[in-house]
C-alpha atoms as a PDB file:
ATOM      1  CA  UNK A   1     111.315 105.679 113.054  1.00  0.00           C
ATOM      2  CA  UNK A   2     113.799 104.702 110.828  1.00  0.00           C
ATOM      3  CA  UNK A   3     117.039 101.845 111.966  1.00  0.00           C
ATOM      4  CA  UNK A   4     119.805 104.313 112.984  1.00  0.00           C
ATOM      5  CA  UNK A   5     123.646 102.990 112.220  1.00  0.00           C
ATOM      6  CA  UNK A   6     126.953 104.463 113.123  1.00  0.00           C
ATOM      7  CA  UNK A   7     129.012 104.406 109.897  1.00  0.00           C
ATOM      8  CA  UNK A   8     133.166 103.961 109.425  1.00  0.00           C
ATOM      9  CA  UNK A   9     133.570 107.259 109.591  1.00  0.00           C
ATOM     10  CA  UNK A  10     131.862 107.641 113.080  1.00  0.00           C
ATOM     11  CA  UNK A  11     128.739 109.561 111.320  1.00  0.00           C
ATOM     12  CA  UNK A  12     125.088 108.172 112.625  1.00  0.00           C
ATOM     13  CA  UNK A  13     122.928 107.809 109.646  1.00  0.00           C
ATOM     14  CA  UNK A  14     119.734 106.007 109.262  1.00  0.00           C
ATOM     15  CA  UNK A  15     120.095 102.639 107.778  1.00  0.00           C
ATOM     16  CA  UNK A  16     118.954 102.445 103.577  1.00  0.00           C
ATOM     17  CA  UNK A  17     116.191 100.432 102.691  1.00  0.00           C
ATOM     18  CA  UNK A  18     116.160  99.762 106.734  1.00  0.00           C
ATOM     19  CA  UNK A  19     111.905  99.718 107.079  1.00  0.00           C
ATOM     20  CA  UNK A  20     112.051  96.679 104.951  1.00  0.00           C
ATOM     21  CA  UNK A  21     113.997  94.343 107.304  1.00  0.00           C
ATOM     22  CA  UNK A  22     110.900  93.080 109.277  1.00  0.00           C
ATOM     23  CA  UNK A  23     109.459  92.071 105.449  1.00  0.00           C
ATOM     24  CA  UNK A  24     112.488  90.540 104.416  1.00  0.00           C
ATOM     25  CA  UNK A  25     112.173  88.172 107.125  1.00  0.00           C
ATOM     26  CA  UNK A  26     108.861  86.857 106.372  1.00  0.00           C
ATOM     27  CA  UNK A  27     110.231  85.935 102.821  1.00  0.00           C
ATOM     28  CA  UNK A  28     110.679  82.201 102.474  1.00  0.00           C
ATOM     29  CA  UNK A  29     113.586  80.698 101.781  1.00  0.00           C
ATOM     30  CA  UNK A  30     112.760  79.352  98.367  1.00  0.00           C
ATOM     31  CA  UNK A  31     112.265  83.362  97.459  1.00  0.00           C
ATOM     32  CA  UNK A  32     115.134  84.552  98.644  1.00  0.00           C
ATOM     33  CA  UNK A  33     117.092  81.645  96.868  1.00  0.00           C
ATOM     34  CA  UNK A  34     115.712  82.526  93.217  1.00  0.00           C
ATOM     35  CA  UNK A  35     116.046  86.277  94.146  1.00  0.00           C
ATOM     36  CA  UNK A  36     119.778  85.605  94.472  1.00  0.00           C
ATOM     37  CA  UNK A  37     121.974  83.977  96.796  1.00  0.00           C
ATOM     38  CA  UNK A  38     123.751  86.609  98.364  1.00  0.00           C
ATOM     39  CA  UNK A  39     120.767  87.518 100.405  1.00  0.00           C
ATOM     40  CA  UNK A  40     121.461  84.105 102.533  1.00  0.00           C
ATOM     41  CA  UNK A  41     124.765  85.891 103.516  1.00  0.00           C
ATOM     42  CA  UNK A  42     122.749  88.268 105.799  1.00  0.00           C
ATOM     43  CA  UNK A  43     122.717  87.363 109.520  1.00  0.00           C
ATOM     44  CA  UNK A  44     119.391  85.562 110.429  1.00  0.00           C
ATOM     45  CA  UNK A  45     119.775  87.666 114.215  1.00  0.00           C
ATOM     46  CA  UNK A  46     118.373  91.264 112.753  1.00  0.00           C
ATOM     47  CA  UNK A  47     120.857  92.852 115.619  1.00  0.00           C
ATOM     48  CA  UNK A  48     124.080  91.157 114.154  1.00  0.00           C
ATOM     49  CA  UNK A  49     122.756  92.147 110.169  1.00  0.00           C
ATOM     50  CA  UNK A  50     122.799  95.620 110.854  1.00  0.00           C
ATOM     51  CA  UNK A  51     126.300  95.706 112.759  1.00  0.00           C
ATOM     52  CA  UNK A  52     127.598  93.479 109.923  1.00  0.00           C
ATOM     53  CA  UNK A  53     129.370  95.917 107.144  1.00  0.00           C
ATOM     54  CA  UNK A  54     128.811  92.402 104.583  1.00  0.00           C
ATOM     55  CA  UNK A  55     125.030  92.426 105.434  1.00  0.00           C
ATOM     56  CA  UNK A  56     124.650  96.340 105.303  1.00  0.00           C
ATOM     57  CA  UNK A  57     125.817  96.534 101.738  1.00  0.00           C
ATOM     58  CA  UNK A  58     123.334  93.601 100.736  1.00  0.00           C
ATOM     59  CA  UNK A  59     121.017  96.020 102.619  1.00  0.00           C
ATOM     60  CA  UNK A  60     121.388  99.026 101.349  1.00  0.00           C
ATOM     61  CA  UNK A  61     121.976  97.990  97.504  1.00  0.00           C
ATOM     62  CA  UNK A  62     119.116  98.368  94.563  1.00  0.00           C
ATOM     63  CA  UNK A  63     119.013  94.781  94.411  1.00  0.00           C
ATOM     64  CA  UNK A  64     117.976  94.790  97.575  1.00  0.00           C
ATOM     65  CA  UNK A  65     115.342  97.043  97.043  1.00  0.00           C
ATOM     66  CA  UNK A  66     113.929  95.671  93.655  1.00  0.00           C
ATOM     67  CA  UNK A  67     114.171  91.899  95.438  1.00  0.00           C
ATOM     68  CA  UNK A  68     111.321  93.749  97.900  1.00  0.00           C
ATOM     69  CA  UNK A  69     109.698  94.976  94.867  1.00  0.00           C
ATOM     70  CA  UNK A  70     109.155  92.001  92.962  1.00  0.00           C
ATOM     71  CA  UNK A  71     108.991  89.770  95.954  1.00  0.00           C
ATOM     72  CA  UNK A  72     105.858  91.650  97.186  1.00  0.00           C
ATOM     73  CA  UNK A  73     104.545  91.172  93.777  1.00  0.00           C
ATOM     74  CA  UNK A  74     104.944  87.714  93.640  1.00  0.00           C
ATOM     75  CA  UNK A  75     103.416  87.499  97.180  1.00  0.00           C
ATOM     76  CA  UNK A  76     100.359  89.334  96.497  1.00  0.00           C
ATOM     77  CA  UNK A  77      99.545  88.922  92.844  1.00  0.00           C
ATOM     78  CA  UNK A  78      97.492  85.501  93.245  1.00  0.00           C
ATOM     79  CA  UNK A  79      94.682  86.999  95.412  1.00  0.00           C
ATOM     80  CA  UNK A  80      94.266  89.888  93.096  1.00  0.00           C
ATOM     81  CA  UNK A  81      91.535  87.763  91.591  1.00  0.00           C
ATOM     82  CA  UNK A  82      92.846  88.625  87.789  1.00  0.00           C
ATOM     83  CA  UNK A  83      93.615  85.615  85.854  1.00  0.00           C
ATOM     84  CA  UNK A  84      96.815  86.787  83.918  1.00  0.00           C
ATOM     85  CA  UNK A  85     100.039  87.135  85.492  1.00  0.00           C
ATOM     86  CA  UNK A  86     100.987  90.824  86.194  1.00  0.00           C
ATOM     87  CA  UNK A  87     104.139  90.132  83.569  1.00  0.00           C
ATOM     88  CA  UNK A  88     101.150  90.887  81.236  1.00  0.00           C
ATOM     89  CA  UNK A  89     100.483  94.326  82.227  1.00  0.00           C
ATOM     90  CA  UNK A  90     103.012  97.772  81.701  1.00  0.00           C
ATOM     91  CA  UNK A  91     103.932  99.634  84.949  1.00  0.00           C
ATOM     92  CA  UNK A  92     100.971 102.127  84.007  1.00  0.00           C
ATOM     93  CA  UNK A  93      98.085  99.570  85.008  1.00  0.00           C
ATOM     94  CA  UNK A  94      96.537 100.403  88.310  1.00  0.00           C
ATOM     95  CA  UNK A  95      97.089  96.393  89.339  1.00  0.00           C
ATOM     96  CA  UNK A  96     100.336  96.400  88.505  1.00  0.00           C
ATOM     97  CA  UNK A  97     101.161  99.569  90.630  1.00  0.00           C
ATOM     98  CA  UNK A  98      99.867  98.013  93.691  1.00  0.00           C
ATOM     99  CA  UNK A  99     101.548  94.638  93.303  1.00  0.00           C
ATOM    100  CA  UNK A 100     104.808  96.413  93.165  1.00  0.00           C
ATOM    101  CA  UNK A 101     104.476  98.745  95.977  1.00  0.00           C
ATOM    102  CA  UNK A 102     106.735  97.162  99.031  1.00  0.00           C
ATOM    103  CA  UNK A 103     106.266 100.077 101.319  1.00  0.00           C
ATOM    104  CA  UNK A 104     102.143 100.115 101.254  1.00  0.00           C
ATOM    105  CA  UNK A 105     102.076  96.264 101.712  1.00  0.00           C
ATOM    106  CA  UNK A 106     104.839  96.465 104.414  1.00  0.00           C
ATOM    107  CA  UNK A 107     103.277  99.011 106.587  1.00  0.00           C
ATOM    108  CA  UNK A 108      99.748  97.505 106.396  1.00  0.00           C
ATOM    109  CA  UNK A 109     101.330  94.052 107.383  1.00  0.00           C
ATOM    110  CA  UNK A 110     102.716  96.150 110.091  1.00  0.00           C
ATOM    111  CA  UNK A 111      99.079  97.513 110.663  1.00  0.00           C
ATOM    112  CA  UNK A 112      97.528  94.228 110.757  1.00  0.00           C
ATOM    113  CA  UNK A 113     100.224  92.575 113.574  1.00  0.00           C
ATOM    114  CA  UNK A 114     101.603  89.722 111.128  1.00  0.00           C
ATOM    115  CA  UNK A 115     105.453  91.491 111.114  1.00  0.00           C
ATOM    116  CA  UNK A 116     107.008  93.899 113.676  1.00  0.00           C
ATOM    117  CA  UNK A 117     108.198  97.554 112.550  1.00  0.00           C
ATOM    118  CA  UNK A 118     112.371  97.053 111.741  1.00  0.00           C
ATOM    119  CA  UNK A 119     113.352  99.152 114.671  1.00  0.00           C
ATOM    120  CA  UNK A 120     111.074  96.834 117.217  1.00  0.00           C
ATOM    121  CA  UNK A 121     112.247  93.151 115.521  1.00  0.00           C
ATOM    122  CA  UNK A 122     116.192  94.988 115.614  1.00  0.00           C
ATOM    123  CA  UNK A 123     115.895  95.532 119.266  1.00  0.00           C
ATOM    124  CA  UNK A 124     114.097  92.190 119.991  1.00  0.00           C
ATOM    125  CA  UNK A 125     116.674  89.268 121.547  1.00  0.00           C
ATOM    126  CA  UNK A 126     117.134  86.322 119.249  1.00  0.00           C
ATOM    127  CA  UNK A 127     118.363  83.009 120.523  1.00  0.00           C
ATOM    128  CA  UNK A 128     118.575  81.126 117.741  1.00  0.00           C
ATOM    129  CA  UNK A 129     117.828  84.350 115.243  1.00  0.00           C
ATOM    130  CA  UNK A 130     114.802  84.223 113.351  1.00  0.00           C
ATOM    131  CA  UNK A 131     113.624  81.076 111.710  1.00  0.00           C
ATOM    132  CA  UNK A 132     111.853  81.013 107.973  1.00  0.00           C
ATOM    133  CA  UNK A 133     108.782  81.162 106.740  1.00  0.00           C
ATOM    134  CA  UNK A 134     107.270  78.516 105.080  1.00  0.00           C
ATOM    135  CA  UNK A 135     105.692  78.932 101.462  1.00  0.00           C
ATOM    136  CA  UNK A 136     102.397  77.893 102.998  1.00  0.00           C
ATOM    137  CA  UNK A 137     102.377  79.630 105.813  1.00  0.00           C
ATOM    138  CA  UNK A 138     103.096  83.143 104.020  1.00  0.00           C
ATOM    139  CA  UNK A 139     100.224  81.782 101.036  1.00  0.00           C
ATOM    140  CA  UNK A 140      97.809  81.295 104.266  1.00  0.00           C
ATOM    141  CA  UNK A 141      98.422  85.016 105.505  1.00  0.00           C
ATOM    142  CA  UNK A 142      97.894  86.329 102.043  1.00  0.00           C
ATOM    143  CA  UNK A 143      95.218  84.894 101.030  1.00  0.00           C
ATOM    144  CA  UNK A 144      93.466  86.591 104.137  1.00  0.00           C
ATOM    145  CA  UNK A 145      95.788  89.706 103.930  1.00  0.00           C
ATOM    146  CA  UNK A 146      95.106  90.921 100.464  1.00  0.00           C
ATOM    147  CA  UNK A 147      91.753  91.039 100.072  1.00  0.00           C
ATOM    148  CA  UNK A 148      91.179  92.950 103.540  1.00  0.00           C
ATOM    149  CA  UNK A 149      93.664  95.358 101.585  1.00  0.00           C
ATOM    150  CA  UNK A 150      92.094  95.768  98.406  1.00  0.00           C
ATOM    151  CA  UNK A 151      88.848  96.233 100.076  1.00  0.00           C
ATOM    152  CA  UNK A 152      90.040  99.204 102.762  1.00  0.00           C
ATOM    153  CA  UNK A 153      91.441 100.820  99.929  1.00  0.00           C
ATOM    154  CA  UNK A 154      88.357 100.154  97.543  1.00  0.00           C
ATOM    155  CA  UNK A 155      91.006  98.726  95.160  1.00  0.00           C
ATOM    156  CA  UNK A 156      88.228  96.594  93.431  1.00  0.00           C
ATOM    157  CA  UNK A 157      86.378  99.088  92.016  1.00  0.00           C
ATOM    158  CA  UNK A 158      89.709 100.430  90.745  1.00  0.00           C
ATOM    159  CA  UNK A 159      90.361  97.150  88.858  1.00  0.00           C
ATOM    160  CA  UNK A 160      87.111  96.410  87.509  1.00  0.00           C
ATOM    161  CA  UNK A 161      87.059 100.062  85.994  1.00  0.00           C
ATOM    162  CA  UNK A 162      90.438  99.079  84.635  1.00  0.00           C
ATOM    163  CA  UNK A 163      89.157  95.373  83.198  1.00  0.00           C
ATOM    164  CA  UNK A 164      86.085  97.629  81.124  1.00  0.00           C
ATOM    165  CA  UNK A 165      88.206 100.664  79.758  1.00  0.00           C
ATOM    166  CA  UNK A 166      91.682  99.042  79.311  1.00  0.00           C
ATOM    167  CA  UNK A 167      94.510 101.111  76.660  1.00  0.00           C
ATOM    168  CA  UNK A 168      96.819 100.295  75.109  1.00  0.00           C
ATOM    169  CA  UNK A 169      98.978 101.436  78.020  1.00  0.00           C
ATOM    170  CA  UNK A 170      98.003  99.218  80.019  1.00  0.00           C
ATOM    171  CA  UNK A 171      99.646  95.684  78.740  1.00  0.00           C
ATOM    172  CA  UNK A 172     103.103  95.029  78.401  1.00  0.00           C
ATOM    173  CA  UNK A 173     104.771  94.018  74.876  1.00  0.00           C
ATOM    174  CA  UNK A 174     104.445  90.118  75.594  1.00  0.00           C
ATOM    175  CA  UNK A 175     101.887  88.356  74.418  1.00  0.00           C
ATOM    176  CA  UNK A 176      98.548  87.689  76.961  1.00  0.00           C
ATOM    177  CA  UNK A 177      95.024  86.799  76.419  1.00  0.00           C
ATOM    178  CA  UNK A 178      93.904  89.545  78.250  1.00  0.00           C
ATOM    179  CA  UNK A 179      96.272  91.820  75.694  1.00  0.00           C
ATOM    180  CA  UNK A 180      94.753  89.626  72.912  1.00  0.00           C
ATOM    181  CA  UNK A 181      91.127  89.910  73.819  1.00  0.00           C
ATOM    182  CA  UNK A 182      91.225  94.284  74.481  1.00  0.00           C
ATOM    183  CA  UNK A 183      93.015  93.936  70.467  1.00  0.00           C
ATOM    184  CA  UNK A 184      89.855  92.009  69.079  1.00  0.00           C
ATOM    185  CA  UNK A 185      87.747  94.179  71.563  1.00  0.00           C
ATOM    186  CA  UNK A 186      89.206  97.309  69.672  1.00  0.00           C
ATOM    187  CA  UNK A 187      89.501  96.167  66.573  1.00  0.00           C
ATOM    188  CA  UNK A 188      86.051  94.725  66.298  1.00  0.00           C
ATOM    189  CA  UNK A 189      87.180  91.560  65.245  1.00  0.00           C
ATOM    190  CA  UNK A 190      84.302  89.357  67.328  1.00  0.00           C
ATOM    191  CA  UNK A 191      81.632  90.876  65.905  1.00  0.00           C
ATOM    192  CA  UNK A 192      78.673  89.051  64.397  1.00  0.00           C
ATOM    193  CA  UNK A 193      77.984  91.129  61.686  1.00  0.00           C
ATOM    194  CA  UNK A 194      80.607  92.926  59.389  1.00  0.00           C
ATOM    195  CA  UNK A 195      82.072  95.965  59.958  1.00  0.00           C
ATOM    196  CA  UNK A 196      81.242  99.262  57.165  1.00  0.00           C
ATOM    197  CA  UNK A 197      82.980 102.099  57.118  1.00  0.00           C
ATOM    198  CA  UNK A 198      81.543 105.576  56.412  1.00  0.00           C
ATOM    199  CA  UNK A 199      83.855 105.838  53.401  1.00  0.00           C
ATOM    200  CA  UNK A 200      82.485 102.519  51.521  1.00  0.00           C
ATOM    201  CA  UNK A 201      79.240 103.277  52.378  1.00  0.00           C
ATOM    202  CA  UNK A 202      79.679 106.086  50.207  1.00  0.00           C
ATOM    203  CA  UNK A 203      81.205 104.366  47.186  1.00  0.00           C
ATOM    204  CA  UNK A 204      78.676 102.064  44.512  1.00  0.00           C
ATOM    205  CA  UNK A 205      79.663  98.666  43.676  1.00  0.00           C
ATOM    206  CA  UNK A 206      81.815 100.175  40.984  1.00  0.00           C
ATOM    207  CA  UNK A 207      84.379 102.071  43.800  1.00  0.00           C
ATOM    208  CA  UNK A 208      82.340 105.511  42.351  1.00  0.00           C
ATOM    209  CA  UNK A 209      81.847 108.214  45.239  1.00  0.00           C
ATOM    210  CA  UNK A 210      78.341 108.823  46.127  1.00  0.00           C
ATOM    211  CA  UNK A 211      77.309 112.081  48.001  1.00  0.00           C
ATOM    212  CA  UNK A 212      75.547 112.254  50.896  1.00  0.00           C
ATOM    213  CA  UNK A 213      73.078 114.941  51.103  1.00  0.00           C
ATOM    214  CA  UNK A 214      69.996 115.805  53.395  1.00  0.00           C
ATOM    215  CA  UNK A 215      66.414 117.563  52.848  1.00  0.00           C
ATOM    216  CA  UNK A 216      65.492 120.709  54.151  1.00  0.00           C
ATOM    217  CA  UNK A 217      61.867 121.251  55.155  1.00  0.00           C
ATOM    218  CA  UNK A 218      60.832 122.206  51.611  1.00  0.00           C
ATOM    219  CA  UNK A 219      61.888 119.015  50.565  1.00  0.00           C
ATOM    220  CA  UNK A 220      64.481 120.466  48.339  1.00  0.00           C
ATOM    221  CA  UNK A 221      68.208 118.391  48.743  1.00  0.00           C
ATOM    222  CA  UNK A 222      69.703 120.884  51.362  1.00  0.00           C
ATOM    223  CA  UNK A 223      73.845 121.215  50.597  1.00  0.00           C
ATOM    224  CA  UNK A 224      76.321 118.853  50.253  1.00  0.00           C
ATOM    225  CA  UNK A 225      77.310 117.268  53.920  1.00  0.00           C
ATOM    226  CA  UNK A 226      81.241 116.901  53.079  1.00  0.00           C
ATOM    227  CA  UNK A 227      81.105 120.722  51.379  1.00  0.00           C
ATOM    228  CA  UNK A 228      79.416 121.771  54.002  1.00  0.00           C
ATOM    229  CA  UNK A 229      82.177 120.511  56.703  1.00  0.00           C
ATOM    230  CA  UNK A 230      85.010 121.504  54.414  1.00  0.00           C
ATOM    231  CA  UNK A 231      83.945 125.394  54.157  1.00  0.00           C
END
């Protein structure tokens, strides 16, 4: 059930970006800071921040929207259990998808009792308005939260898959170990033994072309293998 707001012009219209007002009050204070300033502006009382035409258009905005994005990310990424930081990885890579989805993680946290749905905390009386979250209490709930996540989803098996059969697709154009390691992986570049191509094993030490041919039962040299592909 979505926040429902009575606009300037009289029309009642639900409230953009509303079901992530019960998230954006478990961020911490230090998040919302390097997210951007203007997000202190909105009321702390969820009752007065919808009523408040300032705090609505902080609301409603993309920046709003991508702060919930990238918040979430930050919030989650660290019990993941994937050493690099999901910078490394393109918006194609099953991990990174996750990470950066604010509406699954918002309505399992809802699922799981640790925030209210918007429309409940809106409607809820606050004396003092609601205080912040602390960076360890939020790192205590995730570190339980995720991983009961990843597993009702089966997520790991998603991300292992992903670790064995990465693409190219999958990193991001900076620099990562992981990124570095799927290159020499592909490339062959860790390999005890040196690399031959089909082509030079069909050259003598002189760079001369040698054909490959096979037998037939008779023992007789059967055709050529590269005229026989070429007919």
């Amino acid at each position: 059930m979505p926040i429902m707001i009575k606009r300037k012009n009289g029309e009642i219209t639900p409230l953009i970006n509303g079901e992530y007002l019960s998230a954006f009050y478990f961020f911490p204070k230090e998040m919302l800071v390097k997210a951007g300033r203007e997000f202190l502006q909105i009321p702390r009382d969820p009752m007065k921040a919808i009523h408040d035409w300032n705090a609505i258009e902080i609301i409603e905005s993309k920046l709003f929207r991508l702060m919930m994005i990238d918040g979430f990310a930050f919030m989650v990424w660290p019990y993941f259990g994937i050493k690099n930081r999901h910078e490394a990885y393109s918006g194609y890579a099953p991990p990174y998808i996750l990470s950066h989805s604010p509406s699954l993680w918002v309505s399992e946290m809802i699922n799981q009792k640790i925030i209210p749905d918007s429309v409940t905390l809106a409607k809820t009386l606050w004396a003092d308005g609601v205080g912040f979250m602390k960076i360890e209490e939020v790192s205590s709930i995730m570190q339980w939260f995720v991983p009961t996540v990843i597993e009702k989803y089966n997520m790991q098996v998603v991300f292992d898959v992903t670790a064995k059969m990465s693409c190219f697709e999958d990193f991001d154009f900076r620099d990562s170990f992981m990124k570095q390691d799927f290159f020499r992986k592909w490339y062959h570049t860790r390999t005890r033994h040196p690399m031959v191509s089909l082509e030079e094993m069909q050259t003598n030490e002189h760079g001369e072309y040698i054909s490959l041919e096979t037998q037939s039962k008779s023992g007789r040299p059967s055709e050529n293998v590269s005229e026989r592909n070429t007919r």
